[in-house]
C-alpha atoms as a PDB file:
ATOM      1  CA  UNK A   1       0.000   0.000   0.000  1.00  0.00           C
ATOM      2  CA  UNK A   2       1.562   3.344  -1.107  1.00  0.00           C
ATOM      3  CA  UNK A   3       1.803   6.308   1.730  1.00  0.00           C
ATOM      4  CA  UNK A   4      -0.971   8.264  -0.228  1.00  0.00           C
ATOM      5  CA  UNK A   5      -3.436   6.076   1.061  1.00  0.00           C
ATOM      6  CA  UNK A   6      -2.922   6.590   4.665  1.00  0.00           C
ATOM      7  CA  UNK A   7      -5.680   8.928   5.212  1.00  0.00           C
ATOM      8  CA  UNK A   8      -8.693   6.766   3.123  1.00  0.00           C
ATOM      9  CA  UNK A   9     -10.425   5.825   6.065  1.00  0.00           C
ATOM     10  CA  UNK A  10     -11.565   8.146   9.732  1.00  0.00           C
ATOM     11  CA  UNK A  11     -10.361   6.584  12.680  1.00  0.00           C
ATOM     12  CA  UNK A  12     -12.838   5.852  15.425  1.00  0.00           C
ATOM     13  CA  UNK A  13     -11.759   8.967  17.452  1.00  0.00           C
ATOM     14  CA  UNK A  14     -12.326  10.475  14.316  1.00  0.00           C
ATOM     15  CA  UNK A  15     -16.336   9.224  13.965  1.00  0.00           C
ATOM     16  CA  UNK A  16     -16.871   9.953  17.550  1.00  0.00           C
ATOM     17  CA  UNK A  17     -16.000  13.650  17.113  1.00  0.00           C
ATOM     18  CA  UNK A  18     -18.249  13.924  14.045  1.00  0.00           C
ATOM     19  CA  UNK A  19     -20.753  12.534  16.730  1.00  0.00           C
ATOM     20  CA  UNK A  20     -20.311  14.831  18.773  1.00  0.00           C
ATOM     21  CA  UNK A  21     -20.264  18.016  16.997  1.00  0.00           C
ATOM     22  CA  UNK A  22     -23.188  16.735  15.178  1.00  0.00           C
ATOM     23  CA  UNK A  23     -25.134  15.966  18.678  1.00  0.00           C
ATOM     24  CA  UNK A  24     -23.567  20.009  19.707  1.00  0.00           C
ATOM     25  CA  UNK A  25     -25.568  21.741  16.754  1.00  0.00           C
ATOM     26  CA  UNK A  26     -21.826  22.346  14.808  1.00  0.00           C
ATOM     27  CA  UNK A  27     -21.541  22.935  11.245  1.00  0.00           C
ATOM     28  CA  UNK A  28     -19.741  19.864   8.756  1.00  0.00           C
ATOM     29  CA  UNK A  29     -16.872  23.108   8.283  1.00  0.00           C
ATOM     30  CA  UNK A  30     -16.390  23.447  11.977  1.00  0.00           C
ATOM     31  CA  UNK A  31     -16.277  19.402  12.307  1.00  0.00           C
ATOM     32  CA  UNK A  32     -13.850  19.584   9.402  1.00  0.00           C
ATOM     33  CA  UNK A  33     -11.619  21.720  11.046  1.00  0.00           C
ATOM     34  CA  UNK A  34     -11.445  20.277  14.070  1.00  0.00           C
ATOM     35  CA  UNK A  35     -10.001  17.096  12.520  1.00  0.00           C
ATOM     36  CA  UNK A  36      -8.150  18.122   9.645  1.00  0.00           C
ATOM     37  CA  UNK A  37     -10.224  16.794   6.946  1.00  0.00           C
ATOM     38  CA  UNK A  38     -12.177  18.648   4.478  1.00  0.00           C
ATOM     39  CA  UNK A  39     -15.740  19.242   5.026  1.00  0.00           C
ATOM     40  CA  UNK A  40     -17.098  16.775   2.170  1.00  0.00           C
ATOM     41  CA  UNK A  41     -15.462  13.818   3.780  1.00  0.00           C
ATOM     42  CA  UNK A  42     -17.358  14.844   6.778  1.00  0.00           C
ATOM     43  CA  UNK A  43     -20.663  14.807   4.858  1.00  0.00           C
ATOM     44  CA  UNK A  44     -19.849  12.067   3.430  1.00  0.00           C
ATOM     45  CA  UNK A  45     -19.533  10.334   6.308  1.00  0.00           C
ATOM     46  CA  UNK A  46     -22.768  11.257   8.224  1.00  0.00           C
ATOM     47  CA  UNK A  47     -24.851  10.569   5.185  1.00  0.00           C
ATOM     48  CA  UNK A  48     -23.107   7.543   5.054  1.00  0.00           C
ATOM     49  CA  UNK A  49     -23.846   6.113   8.937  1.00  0.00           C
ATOM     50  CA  UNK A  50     -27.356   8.508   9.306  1.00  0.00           C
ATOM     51  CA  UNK A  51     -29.995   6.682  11.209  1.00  0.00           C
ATOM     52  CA  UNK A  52     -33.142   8.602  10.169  1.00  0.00           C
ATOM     53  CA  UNK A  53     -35.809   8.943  12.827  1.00  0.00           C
ATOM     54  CA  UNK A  54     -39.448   9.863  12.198  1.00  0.00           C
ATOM     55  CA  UNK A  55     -40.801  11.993  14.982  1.00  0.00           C
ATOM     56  CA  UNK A  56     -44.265  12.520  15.024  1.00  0.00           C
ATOM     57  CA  UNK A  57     -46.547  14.351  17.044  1.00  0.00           C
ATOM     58  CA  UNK A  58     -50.413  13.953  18.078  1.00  0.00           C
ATOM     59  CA  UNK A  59     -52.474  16.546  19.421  1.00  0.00           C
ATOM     60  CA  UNK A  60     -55.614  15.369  21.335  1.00  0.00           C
ATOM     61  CA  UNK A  61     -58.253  18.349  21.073  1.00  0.00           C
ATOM     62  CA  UNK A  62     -59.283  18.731  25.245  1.00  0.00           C
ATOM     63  CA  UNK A  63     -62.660  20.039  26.361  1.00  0.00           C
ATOM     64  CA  UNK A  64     -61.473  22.282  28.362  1.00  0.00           C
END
């Protein structure tokens, strides 16, 4: 394997910081930064590894 491909994959310290900016409200940029990758590997990965949850909501009309 040539020494270009040493960064191809995120370590898991890595994917646990995307985690966490993503659970803190920062932006992909911000994530980017803070790991020295470029912000399209970042969305890459969270579109990647999403787990999409439906929230719904039902209102009950009280007689109040």
């Amino acid at each position: 394997m040539s020494s270009n491909n040493k960064n191809l994959h995120l370590t898991v310290q890595e994917r646990i910081i995307i985690e966490k900016g993503i659970e803190n409200g920062s932006t992909k940029a911000a994530i980017a930064l803070t790991i020295g990758k470029d912000k399209s590997t970042v969305g890459k990965e969270i579109k990647k590894h999403r787990e999409l949850v439906h929230k719904s909501s039902y209102k009950i009309n009280c007689a109040n």
